[in-house]
C-alpha atoms as a PDB file:
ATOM      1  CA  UNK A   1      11.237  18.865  14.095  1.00  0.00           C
ATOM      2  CA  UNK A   2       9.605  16.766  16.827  1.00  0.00           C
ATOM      3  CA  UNK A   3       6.375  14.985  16.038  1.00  0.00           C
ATOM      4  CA  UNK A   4       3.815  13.636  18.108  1.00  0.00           C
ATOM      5  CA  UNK A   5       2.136   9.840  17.014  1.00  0.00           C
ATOM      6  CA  UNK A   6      -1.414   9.063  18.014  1.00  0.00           C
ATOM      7  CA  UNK A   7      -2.709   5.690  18.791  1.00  0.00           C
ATOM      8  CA  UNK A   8      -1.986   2.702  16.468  1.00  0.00           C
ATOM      9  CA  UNK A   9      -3.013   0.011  15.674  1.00  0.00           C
ATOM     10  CA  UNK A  10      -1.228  -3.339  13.893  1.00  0.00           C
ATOM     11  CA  UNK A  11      -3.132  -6.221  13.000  1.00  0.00           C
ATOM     12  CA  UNK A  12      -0.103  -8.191  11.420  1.00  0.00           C
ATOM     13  CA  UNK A  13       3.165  -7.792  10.348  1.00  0.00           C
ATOM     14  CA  UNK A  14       3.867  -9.294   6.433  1.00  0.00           C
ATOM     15  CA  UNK A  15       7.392  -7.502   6.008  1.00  0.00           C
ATOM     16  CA  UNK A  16       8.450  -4.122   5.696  1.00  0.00           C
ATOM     17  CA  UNK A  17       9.511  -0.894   7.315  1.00  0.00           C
ATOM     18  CA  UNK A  18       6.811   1.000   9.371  1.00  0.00           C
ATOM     19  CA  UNK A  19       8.301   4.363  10.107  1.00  0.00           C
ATOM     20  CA  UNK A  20       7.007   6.666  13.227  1.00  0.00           C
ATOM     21  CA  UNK A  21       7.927  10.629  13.346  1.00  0.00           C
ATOM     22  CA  UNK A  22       9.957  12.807  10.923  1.00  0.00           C
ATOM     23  CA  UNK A  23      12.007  11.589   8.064  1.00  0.00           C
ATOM     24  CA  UNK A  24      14.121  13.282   5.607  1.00  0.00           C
ATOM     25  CA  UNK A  25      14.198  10.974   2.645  1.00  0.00           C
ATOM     26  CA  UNK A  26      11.917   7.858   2.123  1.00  0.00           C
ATOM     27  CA  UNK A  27      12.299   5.491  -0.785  1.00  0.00           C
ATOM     28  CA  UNK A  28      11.150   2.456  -1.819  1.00  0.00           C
ATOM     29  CA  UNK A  29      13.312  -0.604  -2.042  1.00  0.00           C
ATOM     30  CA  UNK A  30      11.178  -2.866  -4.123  1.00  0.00           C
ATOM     31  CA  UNK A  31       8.117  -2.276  -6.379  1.00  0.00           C
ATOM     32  CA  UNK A  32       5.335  -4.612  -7.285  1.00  0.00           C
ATOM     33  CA  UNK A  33       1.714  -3.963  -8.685  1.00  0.00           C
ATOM     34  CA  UNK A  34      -1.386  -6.133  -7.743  1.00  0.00           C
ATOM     35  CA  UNK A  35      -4.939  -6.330  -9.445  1.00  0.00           C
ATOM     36  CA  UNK A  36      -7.995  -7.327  -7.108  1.00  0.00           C
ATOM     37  CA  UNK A  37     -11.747  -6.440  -7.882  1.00  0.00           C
ATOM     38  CA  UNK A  38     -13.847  -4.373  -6.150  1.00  0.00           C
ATOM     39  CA  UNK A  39     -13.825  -5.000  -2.195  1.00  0.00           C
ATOM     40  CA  UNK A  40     -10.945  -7.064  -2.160  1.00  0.00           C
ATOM     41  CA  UNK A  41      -8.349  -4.993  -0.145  1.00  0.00           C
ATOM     42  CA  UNK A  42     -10.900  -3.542   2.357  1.00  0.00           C
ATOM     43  CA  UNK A  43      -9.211  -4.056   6.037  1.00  0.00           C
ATOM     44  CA  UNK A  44     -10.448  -3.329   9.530  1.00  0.00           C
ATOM     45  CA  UNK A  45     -12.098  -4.956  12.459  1.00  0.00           C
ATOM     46  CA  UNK A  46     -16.025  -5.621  10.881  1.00  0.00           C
ATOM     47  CA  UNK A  47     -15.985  -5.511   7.146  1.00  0.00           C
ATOM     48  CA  UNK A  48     -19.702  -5.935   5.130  1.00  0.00           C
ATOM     49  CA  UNK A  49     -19.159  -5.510   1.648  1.00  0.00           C
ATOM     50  CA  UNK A  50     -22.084  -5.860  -1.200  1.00  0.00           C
ATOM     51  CA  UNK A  51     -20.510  -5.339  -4.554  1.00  0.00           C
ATOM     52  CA  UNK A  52     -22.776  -6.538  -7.562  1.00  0.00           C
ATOM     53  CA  UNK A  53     -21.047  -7.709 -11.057  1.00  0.00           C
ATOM     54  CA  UNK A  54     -17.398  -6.363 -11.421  1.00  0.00           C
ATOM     55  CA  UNK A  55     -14.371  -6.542 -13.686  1.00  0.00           C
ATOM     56  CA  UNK A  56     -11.266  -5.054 -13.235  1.00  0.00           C
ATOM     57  CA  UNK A  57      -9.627  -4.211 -16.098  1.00  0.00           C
ATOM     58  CA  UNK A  58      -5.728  -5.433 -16.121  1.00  0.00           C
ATOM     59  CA  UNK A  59      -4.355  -3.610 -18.981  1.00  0.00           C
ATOM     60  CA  UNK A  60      -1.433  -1.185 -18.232  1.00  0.00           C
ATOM     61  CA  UNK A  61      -0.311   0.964 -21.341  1.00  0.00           C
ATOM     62  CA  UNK A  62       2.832   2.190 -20.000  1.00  0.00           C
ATOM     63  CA  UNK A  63       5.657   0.659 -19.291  1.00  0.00           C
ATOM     64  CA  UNK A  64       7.460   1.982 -16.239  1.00  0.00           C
ATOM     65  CA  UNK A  65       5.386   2.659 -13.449  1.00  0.00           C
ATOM     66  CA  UNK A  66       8.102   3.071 -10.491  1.00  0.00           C
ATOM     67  CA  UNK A  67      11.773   2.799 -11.467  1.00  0.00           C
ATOM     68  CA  UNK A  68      14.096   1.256  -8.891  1.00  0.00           C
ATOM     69  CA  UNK A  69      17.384   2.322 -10.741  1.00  0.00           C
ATOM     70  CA  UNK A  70      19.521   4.534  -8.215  1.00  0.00           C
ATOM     71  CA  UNK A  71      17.759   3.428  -6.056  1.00  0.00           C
ATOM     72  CA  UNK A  72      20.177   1.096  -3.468  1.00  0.00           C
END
């Protein structure tokens, strides 16, 4: 089924796959996991953030968040 894409917009390119329109099957090729505090991922063309005293807690009680086997 045909889709239609609005505007876009790319600041930068770090690596990846961007896809555009339909797709069947999408699955991830490599998995990582990142901690930042509060604020720290915010993108966009003017940014103001005003965070006051944070922690971010970096304890993960499972072991297995996304597996990769079967997964070529």
């Amino acid at each position: 089924m045909p889709s239609i894409v609005g505007p876009i917009k790319i600041n930068s390119v770090g690596g990846g796959v961007v896809n555009f329109g339909d797709a069947f099957y999408l699955s991830p090729k490599s998995t990582s996991k990142t901690n930042a505090g509060s604020g720290a991922f915010n993108t966009g063309d003017f940014i103001n953030t005003n965070n006051g005293v944070n922690a971010t807690n970096t304890f993960d009680p499972d072991g297995n968040d996304q597996q990769l086997a079967a997964n070529a």
